[in-house]
Protein backbone atom coordinates (compact mmCIF):
# COMPACT_ATOMS: atom_id res chain seq x y z
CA UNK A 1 47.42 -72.90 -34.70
CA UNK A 2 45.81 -76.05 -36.49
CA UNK A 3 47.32 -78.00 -38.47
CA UNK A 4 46.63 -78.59 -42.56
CA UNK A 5 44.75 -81.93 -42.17
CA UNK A 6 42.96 -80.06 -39.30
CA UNK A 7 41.66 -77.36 -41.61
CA UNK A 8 40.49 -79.55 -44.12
CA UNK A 9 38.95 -82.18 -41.77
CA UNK A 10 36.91 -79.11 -40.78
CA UNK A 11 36.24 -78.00 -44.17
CA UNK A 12 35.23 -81.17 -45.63
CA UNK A 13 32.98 -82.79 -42.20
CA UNK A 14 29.80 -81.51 -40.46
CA UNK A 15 29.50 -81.78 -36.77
CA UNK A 16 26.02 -83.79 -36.17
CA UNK A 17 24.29 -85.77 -33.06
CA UNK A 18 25.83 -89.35 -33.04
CA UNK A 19 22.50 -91.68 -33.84
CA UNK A 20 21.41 -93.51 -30.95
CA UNK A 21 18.80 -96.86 -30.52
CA UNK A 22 18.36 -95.50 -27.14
CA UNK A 23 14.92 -94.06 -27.84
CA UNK A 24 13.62 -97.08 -29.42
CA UNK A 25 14.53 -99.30 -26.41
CA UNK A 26 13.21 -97.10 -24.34
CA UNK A 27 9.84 -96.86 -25.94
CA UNK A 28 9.67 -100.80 -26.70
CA UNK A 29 10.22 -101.30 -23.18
CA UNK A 30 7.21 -98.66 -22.25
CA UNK A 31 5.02 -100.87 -24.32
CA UNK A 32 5.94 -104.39 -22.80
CA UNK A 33 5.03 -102.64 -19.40
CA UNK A 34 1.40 -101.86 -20.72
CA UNK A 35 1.00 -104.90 -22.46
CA UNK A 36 1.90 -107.40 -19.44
CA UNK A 37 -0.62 -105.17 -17.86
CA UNK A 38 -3.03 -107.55 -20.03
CA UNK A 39 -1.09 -110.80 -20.60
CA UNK A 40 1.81 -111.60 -17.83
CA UNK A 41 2.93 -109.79 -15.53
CA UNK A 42 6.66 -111.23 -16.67
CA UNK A 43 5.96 -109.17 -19.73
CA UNK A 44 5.69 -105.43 -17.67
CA UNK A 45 9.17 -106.61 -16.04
CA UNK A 46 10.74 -107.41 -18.88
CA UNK A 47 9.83 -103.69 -20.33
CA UNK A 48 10.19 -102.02 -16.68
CA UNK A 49 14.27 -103.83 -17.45
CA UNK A 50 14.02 -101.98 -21.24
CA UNK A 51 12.94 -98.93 -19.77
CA UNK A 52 15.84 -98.55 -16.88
CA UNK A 53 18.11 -99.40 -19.45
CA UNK A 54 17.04 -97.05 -22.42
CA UNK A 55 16.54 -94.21 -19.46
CA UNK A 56 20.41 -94.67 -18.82
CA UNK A 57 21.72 -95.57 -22.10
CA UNK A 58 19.98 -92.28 -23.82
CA UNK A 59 21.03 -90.06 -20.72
CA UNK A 60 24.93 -91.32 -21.47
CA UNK A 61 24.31 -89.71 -25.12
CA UNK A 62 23.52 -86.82 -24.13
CA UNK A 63 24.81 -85.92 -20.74
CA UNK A 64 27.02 -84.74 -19.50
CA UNK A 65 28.67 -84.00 -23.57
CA UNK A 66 26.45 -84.78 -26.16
CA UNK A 67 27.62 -87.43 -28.83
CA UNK A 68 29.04 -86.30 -32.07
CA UNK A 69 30.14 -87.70 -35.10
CA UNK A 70 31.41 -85.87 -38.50
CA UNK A 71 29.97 -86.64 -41.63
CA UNK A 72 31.76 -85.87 -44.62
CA UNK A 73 29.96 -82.83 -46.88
CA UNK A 74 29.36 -83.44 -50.21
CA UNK A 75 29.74 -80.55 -52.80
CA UNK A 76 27.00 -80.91 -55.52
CA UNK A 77 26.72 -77.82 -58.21
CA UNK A 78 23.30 -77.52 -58.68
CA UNK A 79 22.14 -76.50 -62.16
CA UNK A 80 18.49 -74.42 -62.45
CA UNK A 81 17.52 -74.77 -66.18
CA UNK A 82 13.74 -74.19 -67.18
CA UNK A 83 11.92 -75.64 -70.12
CA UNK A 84 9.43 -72.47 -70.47
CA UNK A 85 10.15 -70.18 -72.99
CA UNK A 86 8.11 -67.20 -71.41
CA UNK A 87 7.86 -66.15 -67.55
CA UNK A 88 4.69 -67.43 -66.17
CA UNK A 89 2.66 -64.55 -64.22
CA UNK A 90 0.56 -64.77 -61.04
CA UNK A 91 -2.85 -63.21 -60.92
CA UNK A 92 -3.26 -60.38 -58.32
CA UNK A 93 -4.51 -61.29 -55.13
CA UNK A 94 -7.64 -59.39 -55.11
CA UNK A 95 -8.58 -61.62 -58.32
CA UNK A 96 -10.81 -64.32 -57.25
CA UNK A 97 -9.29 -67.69 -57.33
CA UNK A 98 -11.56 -71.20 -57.68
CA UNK A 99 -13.19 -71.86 -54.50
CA UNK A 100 -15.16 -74.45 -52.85
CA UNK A 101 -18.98 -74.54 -53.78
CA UNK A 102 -20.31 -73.08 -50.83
CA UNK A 103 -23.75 -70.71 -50.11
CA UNK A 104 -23.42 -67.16 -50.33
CA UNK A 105 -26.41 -66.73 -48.21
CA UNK A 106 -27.15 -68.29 -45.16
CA UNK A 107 -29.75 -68.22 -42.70
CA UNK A 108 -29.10 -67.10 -39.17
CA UNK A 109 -29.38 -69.14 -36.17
CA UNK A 110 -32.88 -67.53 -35.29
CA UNK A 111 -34.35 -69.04 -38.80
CA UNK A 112 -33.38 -72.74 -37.00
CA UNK A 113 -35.00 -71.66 -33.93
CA UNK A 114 -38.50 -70.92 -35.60
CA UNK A 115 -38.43 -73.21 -37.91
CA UNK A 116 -37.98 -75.97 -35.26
CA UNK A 117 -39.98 -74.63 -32.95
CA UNK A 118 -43.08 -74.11 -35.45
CA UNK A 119 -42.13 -78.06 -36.41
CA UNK A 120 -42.22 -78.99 -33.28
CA UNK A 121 -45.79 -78.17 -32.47
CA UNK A 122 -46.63 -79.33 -36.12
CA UNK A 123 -45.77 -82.88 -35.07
CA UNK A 124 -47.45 -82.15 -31.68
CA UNK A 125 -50.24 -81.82 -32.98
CA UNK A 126 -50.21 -84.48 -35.46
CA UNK A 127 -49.11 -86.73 -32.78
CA UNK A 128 -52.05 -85.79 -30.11
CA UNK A 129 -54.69 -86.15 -32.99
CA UNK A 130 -53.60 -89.71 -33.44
CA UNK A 131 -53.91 -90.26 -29.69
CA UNK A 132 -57.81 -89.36 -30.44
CA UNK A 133 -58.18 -90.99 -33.56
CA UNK A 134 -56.48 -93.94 -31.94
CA UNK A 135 -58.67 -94.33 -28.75
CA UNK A 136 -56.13 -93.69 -26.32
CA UNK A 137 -56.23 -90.11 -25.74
CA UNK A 138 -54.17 -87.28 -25.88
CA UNK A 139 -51.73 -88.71 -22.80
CA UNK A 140 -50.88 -91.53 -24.83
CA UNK A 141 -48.02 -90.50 -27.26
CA UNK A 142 -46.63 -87.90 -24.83
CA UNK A 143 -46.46 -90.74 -22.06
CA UNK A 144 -44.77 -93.17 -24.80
CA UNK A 145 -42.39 -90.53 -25.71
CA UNK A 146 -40.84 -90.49 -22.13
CA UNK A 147 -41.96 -94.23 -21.31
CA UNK A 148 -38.11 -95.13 -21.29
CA UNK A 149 -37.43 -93.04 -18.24
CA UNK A 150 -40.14 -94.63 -16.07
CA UNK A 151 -39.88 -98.82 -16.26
CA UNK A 152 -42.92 -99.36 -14.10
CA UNK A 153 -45.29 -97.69 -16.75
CA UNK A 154 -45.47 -100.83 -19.01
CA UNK A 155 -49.52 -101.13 -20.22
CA UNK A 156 -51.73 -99.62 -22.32
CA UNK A 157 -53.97 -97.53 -19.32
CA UNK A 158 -50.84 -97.00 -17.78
CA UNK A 159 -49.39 -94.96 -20.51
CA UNK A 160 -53.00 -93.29 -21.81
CA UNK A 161 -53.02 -91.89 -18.21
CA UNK A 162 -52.06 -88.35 -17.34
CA UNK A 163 -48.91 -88.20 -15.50
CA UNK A 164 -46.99 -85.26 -14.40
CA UNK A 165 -43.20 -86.44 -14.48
CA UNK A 166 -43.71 -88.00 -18.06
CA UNK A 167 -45.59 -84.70 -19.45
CA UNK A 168 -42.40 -82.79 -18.26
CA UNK A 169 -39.99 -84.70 -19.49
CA UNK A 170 -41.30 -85.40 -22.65
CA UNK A 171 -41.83 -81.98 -23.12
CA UNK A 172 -38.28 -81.36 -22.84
CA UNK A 173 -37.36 -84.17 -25.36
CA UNK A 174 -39.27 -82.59 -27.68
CA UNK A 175 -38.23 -79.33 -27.53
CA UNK A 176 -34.83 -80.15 -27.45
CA UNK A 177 -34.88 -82.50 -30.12
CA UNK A 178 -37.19 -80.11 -32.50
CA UNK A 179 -34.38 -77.00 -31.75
CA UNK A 180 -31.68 -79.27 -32.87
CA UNK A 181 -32.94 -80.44 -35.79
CA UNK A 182 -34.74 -77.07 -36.80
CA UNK A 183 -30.59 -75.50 -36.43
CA UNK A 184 -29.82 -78.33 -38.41
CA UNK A 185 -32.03 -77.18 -41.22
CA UNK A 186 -30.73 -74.06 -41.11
CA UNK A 187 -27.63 -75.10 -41.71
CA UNK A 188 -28.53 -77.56 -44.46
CA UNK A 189 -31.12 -75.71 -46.47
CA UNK A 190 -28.56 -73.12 -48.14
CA UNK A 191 -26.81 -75.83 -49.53
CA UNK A 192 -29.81 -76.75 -51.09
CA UNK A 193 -31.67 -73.86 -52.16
CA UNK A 194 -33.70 -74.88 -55.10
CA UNK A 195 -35.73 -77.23 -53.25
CA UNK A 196 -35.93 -76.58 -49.67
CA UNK A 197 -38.89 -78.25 -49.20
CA UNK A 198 -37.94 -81.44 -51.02
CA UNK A 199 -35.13 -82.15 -48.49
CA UNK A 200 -36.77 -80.56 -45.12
CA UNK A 201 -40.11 -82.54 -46.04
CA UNK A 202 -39.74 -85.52 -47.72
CA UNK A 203 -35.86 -86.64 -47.68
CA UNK A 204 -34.79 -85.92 -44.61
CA UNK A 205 -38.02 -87.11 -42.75
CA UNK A 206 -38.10 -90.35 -44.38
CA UNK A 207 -34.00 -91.05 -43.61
CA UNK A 208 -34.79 -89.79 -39.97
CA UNK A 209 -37.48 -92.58 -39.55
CA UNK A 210 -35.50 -95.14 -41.40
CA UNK A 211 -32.50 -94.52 -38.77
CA UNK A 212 -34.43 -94.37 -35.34
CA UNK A 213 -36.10 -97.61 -36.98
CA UNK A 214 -33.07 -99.66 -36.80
CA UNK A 215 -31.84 -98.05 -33.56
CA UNK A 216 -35.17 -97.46 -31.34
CA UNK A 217 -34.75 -101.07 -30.72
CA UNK A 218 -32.12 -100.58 -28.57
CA UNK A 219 -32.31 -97.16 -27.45
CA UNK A 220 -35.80 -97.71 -26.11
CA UNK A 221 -37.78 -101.48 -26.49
CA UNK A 222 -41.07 -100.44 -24.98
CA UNK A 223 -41.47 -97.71 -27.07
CA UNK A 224 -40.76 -99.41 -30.60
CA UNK A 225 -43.11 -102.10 -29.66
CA UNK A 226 -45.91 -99.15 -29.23
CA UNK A 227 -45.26 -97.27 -31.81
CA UNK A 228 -47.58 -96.35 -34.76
CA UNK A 229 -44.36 -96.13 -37.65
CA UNK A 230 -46.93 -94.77 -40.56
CA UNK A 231 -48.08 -92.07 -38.14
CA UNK A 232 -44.69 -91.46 -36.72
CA UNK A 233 -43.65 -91.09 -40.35
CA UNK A 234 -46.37 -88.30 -40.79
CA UNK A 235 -45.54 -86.61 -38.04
CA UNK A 236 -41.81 -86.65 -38.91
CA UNK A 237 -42.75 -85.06 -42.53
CA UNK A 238 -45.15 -82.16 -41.03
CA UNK A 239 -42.40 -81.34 -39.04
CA UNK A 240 -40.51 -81.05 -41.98
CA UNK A 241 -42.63 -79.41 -44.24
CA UNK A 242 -43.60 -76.58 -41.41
CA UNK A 243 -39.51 -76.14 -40.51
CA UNK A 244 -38.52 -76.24 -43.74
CA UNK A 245 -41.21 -73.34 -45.31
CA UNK A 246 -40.43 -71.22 -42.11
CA UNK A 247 -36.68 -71.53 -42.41
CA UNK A 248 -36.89 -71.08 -46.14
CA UNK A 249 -38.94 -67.74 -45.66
CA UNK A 250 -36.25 -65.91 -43.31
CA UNK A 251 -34.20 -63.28 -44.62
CA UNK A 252 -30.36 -64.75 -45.36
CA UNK A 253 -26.97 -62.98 -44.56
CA UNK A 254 -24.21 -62.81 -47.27
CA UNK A 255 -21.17 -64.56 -45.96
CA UNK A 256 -17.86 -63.95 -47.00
CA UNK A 257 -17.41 -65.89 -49.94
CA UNK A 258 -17.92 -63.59 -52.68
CA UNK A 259 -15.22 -61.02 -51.01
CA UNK A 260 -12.02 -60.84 -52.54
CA UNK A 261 -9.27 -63.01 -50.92
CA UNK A 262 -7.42 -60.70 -49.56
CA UNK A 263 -10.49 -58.90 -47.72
CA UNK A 264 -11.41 -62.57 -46.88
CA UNK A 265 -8.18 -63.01 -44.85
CA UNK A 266 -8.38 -60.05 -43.26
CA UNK A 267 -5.75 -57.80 -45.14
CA UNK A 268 -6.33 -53.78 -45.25
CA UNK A 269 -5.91 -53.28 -48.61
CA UNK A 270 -7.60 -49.56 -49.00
CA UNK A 271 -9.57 -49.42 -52.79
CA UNK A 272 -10.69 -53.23 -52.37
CA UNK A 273 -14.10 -52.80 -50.34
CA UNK A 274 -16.17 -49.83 -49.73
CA UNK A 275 -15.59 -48.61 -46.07
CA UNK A 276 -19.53 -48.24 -45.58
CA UNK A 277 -21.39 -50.97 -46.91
CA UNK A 278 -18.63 -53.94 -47.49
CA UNK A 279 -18.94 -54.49 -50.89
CA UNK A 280 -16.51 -54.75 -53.37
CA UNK A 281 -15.31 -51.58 -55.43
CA UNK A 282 -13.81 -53.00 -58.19
């Protein structure tokens, strides 16, 4: 049997891990071995030494008894007092609760597909007529669009000229670029719904330019020395104005917002929504 002072040792202490600096040597000593990796190699042994020993100091804690040390309990009555006079009540959880300021409607990914696609040959278009208006034919802005990928194409007949390679692969820039960016209006233009053509033709255009501006520099030099920016401004804003009325004119789907929360989370509450068309039966 245990003795009295046994008993209340036990009563009065907690059992809990003895603290070690094990850990922290251990990892200190990892980080001197990736450091000297950079500055001396003096440095890595010095950590490789920290790491052995933190390895073996930490393993001693814990193996083949784990460390413990009592810590005396301290009894603290706690007191739950209230300053409210009346018991506050919670709203049902069908109620709706303040949410974030996002569209009810949507477009579907399809509307971003048209309306980059139609874009797309907008600024086409836009960008072959200045080729004729321009004197440098048709060719010219499709071969500057892929002039990056072929060095040796460097003058002015060597870029007007039809070639294959370059017709292919700027085609595929284009489209690729004109489907992103028509998605991205889809995306954008619910947020935005009283003036969808304000942002797809005019704002967003005009920021586009001003950021390929400061970056076609570097991303291709050839090309911003060519460039015509007023017309590659024009063409950026029929894009935009063409995307933006076709993605404007699609038919939107109703997201989930104006659902009650707990339909929202995906609770079967029966009474809350109407089995066959989803809405709300309150």
């Amino acid at each position: 049997m245990s003795s009295p002072a046994e008993a209340q040792r036990t009563t009065d202490t907690v059992e809990l891990p003895a603290p070690t600096a094990w850990p922290i040597a251990l990892a200190l000593g990892v980080m001197l071995v990736v450091a000297g990796m950079v500055t001396n190699a003096a440095v890595s042994v010095l950590g490789a030494i920290l790491v052995v020993c933190g390895y073996i100091g930490w393993f001693r804690d814990v193996l083949p008894h784990e460390k413990m040390e009592s810590v005396p309990v301290v009894d603290i009555p706690l007191r739950v007092s209230t300053s409210r006079p009346h018991v506050g009540r919670v709203r049902f959880m069908h109620r709706d609760l303040p949410r974030a300021n996002l569209p009810l409607e949507i477009y579907p990914v399809s509307a971003g597909v048209k309306g980059g696609l139609a874009g797309g040959v907008a600024m086409a278009l836009l960008a072959m007529l200045y080729g004729i208006v321009s004197g440098h034919g048709i060719w010219y802005p499709i071969n500057l669009l892929a002039v990056g990928f072929f060095p040796a194409m460097r003058t002015t007949a060597q870029i007007a000229a039809f070639h294959a390679p370059s017709l292919i692969i700027a085609s595929i820039v284009h489209l690729l670029t004109s489907l992103l960016v028509g998605l991205l209006y889809g995306v954008a233009l619910p947020m935005i719904p009283r003036h969808p053509i304000l942002l797809g033709g005019v704002v967003a255009p005009v920021l586009w330019s001003g950021l390929l501006h400061s970056l076609l520099e570097f991303i291709n030099p050839l090309m911003n020395q060519r460039i015509d920016w007023p017309w590659f401004v024009m063409s950026q804003v029929a894009f935009g104005i063409v995307a933006g009325i076709v993605v404007s004119r699609q038919e939107r789907i109703s997201t989930m917002q104006p659902l009650p929360l707990a339909v929202r989370e995906g609770m079967e509450v029966q009474g809350m929504v109407d089995e066959r068309n989803g809405k709300d039966s309150r």
